[in-house]
N, C-alpha and C. Protein backbone atom coordinates (compact mmCIF):
# COMPACT_ATOMS: atom_id res chain seq x y z
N UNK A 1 -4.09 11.07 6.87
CA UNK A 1 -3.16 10.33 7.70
C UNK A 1 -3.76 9.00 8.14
N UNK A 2 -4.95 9.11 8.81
CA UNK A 2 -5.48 8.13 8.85
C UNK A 2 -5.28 6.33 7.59
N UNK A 3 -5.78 7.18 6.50
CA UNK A 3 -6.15 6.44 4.80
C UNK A 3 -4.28 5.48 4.92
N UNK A 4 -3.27 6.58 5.40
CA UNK A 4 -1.70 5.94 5.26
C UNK A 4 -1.50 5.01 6.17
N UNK A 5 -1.86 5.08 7.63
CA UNK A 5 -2.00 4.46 9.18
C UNK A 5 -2.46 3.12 8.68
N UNK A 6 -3.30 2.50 8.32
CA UNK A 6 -4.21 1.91 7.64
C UNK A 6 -3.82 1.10 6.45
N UNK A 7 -3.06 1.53 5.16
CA UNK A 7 -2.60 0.84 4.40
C UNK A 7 -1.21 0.21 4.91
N UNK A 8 -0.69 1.35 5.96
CA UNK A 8 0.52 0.67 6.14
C UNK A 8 0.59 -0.38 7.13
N UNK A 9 -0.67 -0.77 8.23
CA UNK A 9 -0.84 -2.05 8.56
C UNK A 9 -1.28 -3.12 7.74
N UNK A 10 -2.58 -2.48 6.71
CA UNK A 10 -3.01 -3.85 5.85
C UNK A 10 -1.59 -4.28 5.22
N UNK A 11 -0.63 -3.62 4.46
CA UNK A 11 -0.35 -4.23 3.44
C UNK A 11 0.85 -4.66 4.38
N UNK A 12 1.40 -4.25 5.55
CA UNK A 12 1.84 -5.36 6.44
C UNK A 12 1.77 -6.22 6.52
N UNK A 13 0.42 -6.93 7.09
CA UNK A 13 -0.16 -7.78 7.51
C UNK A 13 -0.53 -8.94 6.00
N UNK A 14 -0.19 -8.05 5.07
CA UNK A 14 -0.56 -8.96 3.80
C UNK A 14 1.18 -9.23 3.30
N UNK A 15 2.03 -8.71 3.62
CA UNK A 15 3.27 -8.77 3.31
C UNK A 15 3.74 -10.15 4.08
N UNK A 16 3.58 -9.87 5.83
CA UNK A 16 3.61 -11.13 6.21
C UNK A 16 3.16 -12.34 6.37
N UNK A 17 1.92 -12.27 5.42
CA UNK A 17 1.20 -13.91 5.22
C UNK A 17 1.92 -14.16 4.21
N UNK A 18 2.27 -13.13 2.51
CA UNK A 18 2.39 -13.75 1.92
C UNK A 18 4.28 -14.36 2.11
N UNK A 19 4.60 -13.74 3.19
CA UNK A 19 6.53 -14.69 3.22
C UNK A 19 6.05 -15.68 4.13
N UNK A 20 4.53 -15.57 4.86
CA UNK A 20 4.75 -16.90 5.78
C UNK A 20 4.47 -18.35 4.70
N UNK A 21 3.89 -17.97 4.04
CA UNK A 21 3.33 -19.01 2.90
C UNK A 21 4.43 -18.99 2.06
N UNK A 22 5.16 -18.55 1.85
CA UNK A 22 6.44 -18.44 0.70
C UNK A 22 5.62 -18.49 -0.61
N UNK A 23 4.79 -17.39 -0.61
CA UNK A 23 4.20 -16.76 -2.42
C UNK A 23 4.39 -15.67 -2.74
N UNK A 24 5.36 -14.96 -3.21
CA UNK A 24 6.28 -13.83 -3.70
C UNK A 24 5.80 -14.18 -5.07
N UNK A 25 5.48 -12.97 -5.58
CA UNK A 25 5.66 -12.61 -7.69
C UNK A 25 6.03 -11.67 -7.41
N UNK A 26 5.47 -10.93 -8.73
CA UNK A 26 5.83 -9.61 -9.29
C UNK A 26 4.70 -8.52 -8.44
N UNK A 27 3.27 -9.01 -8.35
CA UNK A 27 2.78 -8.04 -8.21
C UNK A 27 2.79 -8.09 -6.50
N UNK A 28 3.01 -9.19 -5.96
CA UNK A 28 3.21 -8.85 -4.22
C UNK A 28 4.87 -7.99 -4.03
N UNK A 29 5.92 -8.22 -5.10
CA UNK A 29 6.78 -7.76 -4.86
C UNK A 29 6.71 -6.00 -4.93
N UNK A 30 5.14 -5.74 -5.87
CA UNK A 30 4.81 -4.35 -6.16
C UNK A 30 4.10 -3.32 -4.69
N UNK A 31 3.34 -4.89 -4.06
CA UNK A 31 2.66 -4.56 -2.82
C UNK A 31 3.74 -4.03 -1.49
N UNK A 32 5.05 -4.76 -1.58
CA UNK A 32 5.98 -4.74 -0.61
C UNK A 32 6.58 -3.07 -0.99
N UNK A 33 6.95 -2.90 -2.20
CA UNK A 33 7.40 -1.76 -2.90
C UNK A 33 6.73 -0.25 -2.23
N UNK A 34 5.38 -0.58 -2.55
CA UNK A 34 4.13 0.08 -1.64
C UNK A 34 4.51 0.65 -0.31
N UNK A 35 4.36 -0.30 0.31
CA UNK A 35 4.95 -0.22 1.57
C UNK A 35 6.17 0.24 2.11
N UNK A 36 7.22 -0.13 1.21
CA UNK A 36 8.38 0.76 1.90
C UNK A 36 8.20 2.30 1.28
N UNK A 37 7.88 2.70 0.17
CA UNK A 37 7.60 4.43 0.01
C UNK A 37 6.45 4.83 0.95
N UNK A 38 5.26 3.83 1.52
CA UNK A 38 4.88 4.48 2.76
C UNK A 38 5.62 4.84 3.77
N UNK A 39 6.72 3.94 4.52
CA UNK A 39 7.39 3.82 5.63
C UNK A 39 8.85 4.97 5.44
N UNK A 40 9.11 5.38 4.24
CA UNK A 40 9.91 5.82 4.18
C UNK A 40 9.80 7.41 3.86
N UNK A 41 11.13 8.21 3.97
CA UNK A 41 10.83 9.73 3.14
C UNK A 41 11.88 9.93 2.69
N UNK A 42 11.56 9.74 1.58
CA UNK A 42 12.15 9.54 0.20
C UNK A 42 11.73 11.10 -0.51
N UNK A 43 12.02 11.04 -1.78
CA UNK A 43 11.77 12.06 -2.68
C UNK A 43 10.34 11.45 -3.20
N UNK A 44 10.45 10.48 -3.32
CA UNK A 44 9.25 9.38 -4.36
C UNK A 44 8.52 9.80 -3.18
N UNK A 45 8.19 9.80 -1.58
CA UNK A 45 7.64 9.38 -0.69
C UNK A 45 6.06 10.15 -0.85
N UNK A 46 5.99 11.56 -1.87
CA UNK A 46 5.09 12.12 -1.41
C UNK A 46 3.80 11.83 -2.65
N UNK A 47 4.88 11.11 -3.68
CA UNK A 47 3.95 10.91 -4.45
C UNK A 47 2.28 9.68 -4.50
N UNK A 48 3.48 8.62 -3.97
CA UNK A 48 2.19 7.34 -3.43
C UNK A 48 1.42 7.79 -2.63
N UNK A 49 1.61 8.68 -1.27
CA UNK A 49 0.09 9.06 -0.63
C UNK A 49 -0.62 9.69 -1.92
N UNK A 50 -0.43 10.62 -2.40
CA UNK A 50 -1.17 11.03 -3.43
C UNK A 50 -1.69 10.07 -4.08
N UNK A 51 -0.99 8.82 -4.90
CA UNK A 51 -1.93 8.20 -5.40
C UNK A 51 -2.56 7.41 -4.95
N UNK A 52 -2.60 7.36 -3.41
CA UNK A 52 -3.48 6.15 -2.65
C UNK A 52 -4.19 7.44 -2.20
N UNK A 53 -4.14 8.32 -2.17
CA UNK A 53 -5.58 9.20 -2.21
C UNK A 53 -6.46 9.50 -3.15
N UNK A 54 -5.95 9.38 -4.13
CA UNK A 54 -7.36 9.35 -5.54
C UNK A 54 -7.40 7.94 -5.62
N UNK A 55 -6.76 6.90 -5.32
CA UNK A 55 -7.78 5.38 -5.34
C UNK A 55 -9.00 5.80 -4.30
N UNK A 56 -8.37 6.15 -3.01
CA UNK A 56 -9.48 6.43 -2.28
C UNK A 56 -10.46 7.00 -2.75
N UNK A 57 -10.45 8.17 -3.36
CA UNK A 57 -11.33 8.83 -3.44
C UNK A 57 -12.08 8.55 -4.83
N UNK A 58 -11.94 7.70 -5.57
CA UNK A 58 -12.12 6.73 -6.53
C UNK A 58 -13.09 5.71 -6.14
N UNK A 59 -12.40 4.98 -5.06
CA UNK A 59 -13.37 3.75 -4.63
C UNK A 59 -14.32 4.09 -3.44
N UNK A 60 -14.10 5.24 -3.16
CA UNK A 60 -15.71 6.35 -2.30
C UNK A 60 -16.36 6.54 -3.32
N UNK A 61 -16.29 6.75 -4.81
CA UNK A 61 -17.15 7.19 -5.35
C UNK A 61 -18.16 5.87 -5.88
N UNK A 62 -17.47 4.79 -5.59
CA UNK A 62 -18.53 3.67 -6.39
C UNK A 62 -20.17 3.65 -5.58
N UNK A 63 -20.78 3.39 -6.23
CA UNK A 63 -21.89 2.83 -5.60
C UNK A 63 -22.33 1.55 -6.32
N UNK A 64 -22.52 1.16 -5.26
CA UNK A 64 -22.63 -0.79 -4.94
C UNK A 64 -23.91 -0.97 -4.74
């Protein structure tokens, strides 16, 4: 819950720089996408935590 709390402010906070700047594509339009199956409960809804939990647990495994 935490890992969701967390993406769903960053990619907030990255949603609203990128309309304050007016730079929309494809892949910020993918980032916004993101964000509403976080915010929402949907059928889709349970699948993105899942896959923002194996990125997580993906990018815990690097060593730097």
């Amino acid at each position: 819950m935490l890992v969701s709390m967390s993406a769903v402010l960053l990619l907030g906070l990255l949603i609203w720089f990128l309309l304050r700047i007016r730079y929309l594509r494809w892949a910020d339009a993918l980032i916004c996408g993101t964000f509403g199956f976080l915010l929402s409960r949907t059928v889709a809804a349970p699948f993105v935590p899942t896959f923002l939990d194996g990125v997580n647990g993906f990018l815990g495994q690097l060593r730097f």
